[in-house]
Structure formats: C-alpha cells, structure tokens
C-alpha atoms as a PDB file:
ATOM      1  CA  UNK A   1      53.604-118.840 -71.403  1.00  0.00           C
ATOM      2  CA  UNK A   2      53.162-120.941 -68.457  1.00  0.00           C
ATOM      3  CA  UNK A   3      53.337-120.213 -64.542  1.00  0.00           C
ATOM      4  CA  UNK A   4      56.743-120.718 -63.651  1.00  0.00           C
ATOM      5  CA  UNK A   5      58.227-119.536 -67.375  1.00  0.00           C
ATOM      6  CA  UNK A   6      56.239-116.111 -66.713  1.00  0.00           C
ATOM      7  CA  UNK A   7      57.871-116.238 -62.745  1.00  0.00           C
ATOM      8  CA  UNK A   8      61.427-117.322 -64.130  1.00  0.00           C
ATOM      9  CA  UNK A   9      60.765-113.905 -66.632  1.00  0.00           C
ATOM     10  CA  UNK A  10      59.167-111.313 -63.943  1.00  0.00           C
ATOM     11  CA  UNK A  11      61.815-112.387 -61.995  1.00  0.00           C
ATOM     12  CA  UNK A  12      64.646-111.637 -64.384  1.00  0.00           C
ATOM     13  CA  UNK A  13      63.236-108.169 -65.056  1.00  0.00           C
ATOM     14  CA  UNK A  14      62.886-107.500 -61.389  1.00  0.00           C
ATOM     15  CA  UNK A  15      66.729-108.299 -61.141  1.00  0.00           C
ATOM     16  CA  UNK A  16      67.545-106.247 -64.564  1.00  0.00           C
ATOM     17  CA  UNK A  17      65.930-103.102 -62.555  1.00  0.00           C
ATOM     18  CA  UNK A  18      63.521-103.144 -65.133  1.00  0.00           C
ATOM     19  CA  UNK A  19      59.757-104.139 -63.275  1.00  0.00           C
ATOM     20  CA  UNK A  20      57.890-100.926 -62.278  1.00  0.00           C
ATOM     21  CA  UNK A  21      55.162-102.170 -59.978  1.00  0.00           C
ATOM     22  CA  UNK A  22      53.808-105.675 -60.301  1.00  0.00           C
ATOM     23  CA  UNK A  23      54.966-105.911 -63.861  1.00  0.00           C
ATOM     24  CA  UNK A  24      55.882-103.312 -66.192  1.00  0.00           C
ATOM     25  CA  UNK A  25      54.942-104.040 -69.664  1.00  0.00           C
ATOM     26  CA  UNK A  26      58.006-102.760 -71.508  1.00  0.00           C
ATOM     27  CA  UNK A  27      59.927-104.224 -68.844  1.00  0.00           C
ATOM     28  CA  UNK A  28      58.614-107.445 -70.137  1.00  0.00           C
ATOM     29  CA  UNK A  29      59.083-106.361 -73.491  1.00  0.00           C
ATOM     30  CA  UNK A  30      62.686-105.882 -72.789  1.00  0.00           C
ATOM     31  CA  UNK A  31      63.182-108.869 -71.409  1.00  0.00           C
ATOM     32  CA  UNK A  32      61.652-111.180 -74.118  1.00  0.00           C
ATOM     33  CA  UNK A  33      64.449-108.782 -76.774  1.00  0.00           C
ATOM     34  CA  UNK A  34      67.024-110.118 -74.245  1.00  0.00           C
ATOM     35  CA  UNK A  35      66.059-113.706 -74.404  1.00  0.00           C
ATOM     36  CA  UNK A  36      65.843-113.840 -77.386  1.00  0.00           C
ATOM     37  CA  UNK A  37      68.880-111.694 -78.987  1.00  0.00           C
ATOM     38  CA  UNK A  38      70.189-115.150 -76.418  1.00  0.00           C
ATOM     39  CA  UNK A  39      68.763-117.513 -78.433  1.00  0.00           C
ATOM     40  CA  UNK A  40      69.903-115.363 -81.492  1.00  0.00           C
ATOM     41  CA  UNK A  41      73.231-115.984 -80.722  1.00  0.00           C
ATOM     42  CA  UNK A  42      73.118-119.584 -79.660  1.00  0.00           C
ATOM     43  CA  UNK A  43      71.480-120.005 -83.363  1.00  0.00           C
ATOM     44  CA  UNK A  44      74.300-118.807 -84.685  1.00  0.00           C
ATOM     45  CA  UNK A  45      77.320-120.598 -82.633  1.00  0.00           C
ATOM     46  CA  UNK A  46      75.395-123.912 -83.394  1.00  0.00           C
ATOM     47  CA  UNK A  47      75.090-122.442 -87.442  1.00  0.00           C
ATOM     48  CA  UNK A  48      78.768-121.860 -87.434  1.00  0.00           C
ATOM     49  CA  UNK A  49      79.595-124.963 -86.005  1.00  0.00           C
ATOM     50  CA  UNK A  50      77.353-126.985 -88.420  1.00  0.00           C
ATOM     51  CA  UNK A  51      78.766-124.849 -91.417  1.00  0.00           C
ATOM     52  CA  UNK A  52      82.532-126.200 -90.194  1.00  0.00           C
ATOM     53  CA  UNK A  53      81.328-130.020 -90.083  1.00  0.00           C
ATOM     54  CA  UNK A  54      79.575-129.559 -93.746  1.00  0.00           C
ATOM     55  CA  UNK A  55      82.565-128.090 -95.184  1.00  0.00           C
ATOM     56  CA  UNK A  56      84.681-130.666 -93.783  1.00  0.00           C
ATOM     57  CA  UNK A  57      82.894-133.267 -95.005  1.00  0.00           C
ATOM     58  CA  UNK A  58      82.520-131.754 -98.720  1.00  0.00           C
ATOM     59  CA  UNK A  59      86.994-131.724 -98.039  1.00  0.00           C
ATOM     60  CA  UNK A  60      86.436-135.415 -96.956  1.00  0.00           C
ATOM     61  CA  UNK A  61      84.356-136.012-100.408  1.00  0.00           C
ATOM     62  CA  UNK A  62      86.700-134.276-102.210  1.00  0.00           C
ATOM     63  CA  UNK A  63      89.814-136.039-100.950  1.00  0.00           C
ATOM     64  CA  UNK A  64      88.340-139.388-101.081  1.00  0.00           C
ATOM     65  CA  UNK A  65      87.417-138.696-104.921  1.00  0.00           C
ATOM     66  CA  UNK A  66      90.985-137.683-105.369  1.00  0.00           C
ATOM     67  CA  UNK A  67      92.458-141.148-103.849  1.00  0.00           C
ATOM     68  CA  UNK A  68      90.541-143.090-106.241  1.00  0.00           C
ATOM     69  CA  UNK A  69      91.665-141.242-109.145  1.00  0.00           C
ATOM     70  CA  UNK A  70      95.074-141.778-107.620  1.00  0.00           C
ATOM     71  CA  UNK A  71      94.339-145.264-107.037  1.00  0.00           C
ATOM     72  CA  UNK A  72      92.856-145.827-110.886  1.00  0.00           C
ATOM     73  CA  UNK A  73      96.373-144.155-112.330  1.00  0.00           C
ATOM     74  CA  UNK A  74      98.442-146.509-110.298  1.00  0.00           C
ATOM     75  CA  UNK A  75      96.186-149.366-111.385  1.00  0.00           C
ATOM     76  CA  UNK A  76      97.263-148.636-115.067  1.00  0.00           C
ATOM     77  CA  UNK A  77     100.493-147.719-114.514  1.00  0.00           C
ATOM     78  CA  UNK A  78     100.881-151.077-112.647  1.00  0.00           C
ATOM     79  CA  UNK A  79      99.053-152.860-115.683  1.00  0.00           C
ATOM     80  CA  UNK A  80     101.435-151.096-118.181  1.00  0.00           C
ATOM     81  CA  UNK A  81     104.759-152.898-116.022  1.00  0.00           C
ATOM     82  CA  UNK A  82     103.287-155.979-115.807  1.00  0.00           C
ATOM     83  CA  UNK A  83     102.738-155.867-112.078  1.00  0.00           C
ATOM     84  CA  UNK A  84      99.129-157.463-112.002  1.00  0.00           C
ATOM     85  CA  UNK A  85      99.508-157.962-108.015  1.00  0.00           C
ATOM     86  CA  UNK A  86     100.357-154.235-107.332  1.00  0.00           C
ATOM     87  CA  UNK A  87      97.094-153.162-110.375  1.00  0.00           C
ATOM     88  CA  UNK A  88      94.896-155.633-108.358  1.00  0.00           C
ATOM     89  CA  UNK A  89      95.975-153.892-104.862  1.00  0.00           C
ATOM     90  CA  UNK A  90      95.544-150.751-105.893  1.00  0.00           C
ATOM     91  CA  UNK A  91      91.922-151.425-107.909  1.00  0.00           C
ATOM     92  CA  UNK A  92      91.074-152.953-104.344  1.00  0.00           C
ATOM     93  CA  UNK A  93      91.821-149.806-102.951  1.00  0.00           C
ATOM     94  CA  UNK A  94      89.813-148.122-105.151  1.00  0.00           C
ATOM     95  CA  UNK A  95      87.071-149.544-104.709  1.00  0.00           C
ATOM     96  CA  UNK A  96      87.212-149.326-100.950  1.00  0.00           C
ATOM     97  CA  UNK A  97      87.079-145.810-101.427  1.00  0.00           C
ATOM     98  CA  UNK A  98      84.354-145.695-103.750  1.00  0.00           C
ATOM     99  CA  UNK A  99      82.001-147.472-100.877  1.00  0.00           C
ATOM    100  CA  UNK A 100      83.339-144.985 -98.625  1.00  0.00           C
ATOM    101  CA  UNK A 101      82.572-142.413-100.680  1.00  0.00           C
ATOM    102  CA  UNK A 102      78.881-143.152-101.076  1.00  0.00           C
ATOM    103  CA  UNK A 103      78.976-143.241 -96.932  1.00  0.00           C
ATOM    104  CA  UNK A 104      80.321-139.685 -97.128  1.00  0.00           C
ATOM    105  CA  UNK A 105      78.150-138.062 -99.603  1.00  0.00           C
ATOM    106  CA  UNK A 106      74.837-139.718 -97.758  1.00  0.00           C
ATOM    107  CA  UNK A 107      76.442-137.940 -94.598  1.00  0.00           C
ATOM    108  CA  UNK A 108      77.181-134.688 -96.252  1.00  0.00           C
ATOM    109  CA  UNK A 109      73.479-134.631 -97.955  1.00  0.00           C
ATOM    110  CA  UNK A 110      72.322-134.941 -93.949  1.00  0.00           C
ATOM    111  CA  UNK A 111      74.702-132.501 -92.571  1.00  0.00           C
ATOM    112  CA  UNK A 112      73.623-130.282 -95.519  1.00  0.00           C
ATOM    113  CA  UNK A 113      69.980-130.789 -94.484  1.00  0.00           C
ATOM    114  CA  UNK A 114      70.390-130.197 -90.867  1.00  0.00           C
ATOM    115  CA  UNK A 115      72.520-127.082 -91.912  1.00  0.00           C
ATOM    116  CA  UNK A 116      69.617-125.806 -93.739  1.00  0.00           C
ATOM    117  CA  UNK A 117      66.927-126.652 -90.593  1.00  0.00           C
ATOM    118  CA  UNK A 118      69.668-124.392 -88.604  1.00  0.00           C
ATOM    119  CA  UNK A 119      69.579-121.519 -91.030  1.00  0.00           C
ATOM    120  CA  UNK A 120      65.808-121.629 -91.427  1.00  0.00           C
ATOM    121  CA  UNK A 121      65.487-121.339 -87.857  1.00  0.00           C
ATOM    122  CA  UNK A 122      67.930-118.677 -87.473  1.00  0.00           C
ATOM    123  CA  UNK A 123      66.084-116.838 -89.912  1.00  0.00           C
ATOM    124  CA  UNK A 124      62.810-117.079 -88.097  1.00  0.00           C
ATOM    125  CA  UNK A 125      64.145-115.799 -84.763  1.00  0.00           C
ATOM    126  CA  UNK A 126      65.776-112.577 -86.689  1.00  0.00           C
ATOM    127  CA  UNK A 127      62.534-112.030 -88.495  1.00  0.00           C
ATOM    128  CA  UNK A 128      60.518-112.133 -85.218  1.00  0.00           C
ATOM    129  CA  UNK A 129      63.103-110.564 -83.298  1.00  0.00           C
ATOM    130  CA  UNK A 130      62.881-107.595 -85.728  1.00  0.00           C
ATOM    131  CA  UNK A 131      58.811-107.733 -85.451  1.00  0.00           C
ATOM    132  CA  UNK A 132      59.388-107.554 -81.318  1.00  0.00           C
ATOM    133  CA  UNK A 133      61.313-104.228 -81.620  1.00  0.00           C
ATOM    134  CA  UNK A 134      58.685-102.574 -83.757  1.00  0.00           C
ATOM    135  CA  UNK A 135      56.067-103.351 -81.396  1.00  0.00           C
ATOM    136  CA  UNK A 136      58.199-102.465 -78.944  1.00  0.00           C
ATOM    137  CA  UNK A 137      58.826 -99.285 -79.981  1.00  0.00           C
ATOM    138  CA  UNK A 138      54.808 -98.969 -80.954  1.00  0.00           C
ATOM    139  CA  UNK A 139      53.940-100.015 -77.322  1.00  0.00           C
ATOM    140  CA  UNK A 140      56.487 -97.862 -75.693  1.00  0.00           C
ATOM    141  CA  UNK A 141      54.884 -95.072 -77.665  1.00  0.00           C
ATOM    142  CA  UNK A 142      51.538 -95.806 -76.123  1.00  0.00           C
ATOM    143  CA  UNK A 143      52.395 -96.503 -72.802  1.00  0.00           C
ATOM    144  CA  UNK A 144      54.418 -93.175 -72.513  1.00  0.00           C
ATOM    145  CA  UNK A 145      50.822 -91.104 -74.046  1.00  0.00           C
ATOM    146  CA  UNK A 146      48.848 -93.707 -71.096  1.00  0.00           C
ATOM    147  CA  UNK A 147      51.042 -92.402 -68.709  1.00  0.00           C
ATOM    148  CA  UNK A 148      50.873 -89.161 -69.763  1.00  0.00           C
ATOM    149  CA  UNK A 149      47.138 -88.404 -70.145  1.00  0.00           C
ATOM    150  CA  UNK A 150      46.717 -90.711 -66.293  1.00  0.00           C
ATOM    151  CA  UNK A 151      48.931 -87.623 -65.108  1.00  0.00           C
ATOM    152  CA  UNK A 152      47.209 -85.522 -66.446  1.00  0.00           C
ATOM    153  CA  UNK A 153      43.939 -86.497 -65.201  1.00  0.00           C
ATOM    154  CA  UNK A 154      45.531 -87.136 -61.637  1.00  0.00           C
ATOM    155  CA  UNK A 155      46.443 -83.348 -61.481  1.00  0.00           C
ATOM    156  CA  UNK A 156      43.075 -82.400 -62.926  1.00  0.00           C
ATOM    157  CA  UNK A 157      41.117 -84.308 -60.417  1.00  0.00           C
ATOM    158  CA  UNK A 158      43.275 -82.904 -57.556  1.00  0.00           C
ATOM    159  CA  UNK A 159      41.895 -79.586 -58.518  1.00  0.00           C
ATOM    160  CA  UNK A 160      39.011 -78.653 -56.811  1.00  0.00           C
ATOM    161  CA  UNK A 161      36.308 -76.750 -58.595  1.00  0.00           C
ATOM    162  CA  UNK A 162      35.146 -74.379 -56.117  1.00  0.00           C
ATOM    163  CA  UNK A 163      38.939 -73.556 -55.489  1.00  0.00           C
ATOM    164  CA  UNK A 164      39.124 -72.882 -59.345  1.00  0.00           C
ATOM    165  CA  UNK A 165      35.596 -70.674 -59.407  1.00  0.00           C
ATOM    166  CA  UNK A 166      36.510 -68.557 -56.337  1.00  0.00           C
ATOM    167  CA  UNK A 167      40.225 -67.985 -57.918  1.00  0.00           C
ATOM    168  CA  UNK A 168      38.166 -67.099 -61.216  1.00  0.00           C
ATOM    169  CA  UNK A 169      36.295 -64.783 -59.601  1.00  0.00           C
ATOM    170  CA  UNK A 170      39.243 -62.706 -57.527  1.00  0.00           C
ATOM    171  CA  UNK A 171      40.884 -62.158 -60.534  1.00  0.00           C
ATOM    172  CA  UNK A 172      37.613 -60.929 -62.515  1.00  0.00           C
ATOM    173  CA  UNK A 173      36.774 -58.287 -59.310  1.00  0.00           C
ATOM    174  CA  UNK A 174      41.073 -57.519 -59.310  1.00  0.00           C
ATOM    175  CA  UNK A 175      40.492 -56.386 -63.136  1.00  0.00           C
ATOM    176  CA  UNK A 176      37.786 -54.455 -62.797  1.00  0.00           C
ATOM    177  CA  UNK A 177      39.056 -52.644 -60.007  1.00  0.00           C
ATOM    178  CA  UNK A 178      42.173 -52.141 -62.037  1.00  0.00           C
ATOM    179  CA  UNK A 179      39.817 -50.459 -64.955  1.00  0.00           C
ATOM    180  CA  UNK A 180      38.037 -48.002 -62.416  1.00  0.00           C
ATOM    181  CA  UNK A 181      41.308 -46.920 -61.251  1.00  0.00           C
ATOM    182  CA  UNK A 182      42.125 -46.157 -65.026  1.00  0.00           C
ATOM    183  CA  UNK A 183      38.852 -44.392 -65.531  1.00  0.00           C
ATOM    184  CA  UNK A 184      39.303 -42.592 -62.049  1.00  0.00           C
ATOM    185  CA  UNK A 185      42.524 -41.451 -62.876  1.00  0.00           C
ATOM    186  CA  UNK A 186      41.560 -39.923 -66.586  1.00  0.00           C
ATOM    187  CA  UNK A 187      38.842 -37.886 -64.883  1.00  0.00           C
ATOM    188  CA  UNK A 188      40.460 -36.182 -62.195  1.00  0.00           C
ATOM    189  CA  UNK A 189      44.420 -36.181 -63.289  1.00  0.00           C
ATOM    190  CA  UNK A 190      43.986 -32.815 -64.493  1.00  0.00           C
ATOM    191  CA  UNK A 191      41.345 -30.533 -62.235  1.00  0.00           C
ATOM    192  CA  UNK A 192      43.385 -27.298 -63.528  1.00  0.00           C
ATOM    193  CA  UNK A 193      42.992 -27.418 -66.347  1.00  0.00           C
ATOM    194  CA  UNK A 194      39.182 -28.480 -66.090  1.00  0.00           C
ATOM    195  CA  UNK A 195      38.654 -25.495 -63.814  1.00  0.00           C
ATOM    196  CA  UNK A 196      40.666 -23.126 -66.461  1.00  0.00           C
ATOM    197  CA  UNK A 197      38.046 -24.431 -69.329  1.00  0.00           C
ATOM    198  CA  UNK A 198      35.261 -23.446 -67.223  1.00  0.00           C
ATOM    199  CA  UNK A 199      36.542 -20.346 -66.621  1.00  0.00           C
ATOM    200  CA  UNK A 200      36.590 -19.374 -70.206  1.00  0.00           C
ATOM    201  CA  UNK A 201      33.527 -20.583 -70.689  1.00  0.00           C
ATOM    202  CA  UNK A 202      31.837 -17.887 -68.538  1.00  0.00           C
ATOM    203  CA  UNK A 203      30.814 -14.371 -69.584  1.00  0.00           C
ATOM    204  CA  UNK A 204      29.170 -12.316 -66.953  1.00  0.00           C
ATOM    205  CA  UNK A 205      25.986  -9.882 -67.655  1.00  0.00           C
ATOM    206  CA  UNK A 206      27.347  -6.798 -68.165  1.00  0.00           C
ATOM    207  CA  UNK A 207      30.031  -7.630 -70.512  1.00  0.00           C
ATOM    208  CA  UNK A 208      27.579  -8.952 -72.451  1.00  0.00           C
ATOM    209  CA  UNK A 209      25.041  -5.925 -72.550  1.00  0.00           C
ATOM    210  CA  UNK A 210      28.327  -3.905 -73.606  1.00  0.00           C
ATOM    211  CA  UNK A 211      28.548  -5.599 -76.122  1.00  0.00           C
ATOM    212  CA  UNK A 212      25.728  -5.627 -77.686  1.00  0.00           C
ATOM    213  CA  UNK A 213      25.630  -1.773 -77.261  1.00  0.00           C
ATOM    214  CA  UNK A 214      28.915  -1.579 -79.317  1.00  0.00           C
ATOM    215  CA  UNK A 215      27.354  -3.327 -81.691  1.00  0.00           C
ATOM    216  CA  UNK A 216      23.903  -1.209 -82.132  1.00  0.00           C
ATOM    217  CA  UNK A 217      26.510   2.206 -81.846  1.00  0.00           C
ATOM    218  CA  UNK A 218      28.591   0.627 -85.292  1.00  0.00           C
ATOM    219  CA  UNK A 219      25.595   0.035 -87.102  1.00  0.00           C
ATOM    220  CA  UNK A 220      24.322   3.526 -86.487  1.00  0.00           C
ATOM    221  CA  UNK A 221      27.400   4.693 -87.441  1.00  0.00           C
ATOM    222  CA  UNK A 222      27.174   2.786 -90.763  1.00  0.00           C
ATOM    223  CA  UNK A 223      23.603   3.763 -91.594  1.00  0.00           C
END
C-alpha cells in the first residue's frame, strides 16, 4: 500500500471512530471489509448492467434471425405470384440482415467475454472478502488475549513485592494469633470443673490408713 493510500485509509478509520492510538489494527481491518464490501457492490452494479446489454443483444440476434426467415418466406411467396421485383427486394433484405447478423453475434461473443471477466472478478473479491473476515475474526481473537495478558502484566508490575511480603506476613502472625486464642480458650474455658477433677482425685492420710484397717479386720473375720 503506498503513502498516501495508507493516509487516505488511517484517515477514514480515524473519521469511522474506529483508530485507537496511532493505528489500531482491527480498525484497519475494518476498514479494508468496508472498502471492499464497496468494491463488492460496484462489481455487481457493473455485472448487472453487463448481464442487461448481453441479453439484449442475444434479443437483437434473435430478432434479426427471425426477419430473415420472414424475409426468405416473402421471397417465395413473391416467387410463387410471379412478383420477381418484390422476391428480389425482399432476398436483398435478407441478406442485409444476414451481414448484420454476423456484426451482432461477433458483438455478443465480446459482450459475453467481458461478462465473464466481470463475473470472474466478482468472484475473486467475494472469495477474498470472505478470507478477510476469517482473519479478521482470528486477529481480533489475538489482539483481545494481547491486550489482555499486557493488562495483566501492567497490574502485576504495579504491585510491589515488599508490599506483597509484608501483607503475607500480617496475615501469617493474624492466624496464628487466632490459633493461640483457640488453644487459650480450650484450656481455661472450664477452671470448675478442672478444680472439681482434682478434688476427686485427692485422698487424705487417714482415710486411707482406715481403710486399710477395715480391710485387715474382714480378713480376720474370714479366717
């Protein structure tokens, strides 16, 4: 693309609201569909106009073939009465038309030709028009994951890492006060019923020799 084509283009995506920065590539990419969905279309008003002169040339053909047959009938029927002048006039005729006739069918073979060219080219332009929105939609693809992943980095790098350790490290000291306020509470949420245990536990001296003497008294008794 030359200088002032790629100018003429930035420009026309700048006016579409379509440039983001210095040039946008799907911008761009939206701008070539446009141009050429343009050409597109004047492909097909010149096809359509092309189609109208070939198929009114083939009617030209066709009523041109028709005179002379018209002409070759009044010939014979002109024969037939004995009017040689009006035969003669009318095989003149004829003929005339037969030379004209070659004329038309060497113009319809051209107009058929150029027709052709036309729909060829036509064909092209909706082939790579139909390429262009693939990649399109391809490109837009990437450029959406580029801009996603530079966004991503931007808010990574604005992140500092010393910000991130220290905030690491307040929550590790916030949990493990949290678990020594579980632990604290399990050991003293109770202290009755610690104190009450303890008291059971304990058997003084001279319950204990009493005891003992009830015992030796029984088996005494039992001997």
């Amino acid at each position: 693309m030359g200088i002032f084509k790629r100018i003429k283009t930035i420009a026309k995506a700048d006016i579409n609201g379509l440039l983001d920065g210095l040039e946008d590539p799907i911008a761009m990419l939206n701008e070539y569909s446009r141009e050429m969905e343009q050409q597109i279309a004047k492909a097909e008003s010149a096809l359509s106009r092309q189609i109208f002169v070939e198929n009114k040339q083939a009617a030209l053909i066709l009523d041109t073939k028709c005179l002379m047959e018209k002409r070759t009938r009044q010939a014979k029927l002109a024969l037939e009465q004995g009017e040689e002048q009006l035969a003669k006039l009318a095989v003149q005729e004829k003929l005339n038309q037969e030379n004209q006739l070659k004329v038309y069918e060497q113009q319809y073979e051209t107009v058929k030709g150029q027709t052709q060219i036309l729909k060829d080219k036509l064909l092209e332009l909706q082939e790579t028009y139909n390429e262009l929105q693939h990649k399109k939609i391809l490109l837009a693809s990437r450029a959406n994951v580029a801009k996603s992943i530079k966004q991503i980095q931007k808010t990574t790098v604005s992140f500092q890492t010393d910000t991130i350790l220290r905030g690491v490290t307040r929550a590790e000291e916030r949990i493990l006060l949290m678990e020594a306020e579980v632990q604290a509470g399990s050991q003293f949420a109770n202290p009755l019923i610690q104190h009450e245990a303890t008291y059971r536990n304990y058997v003084n001296e001279e319950e204990l020799n009493r005891e003992l003497e009830k015992l030796k008294t029984e088996k005494v008794s039992l001997v």
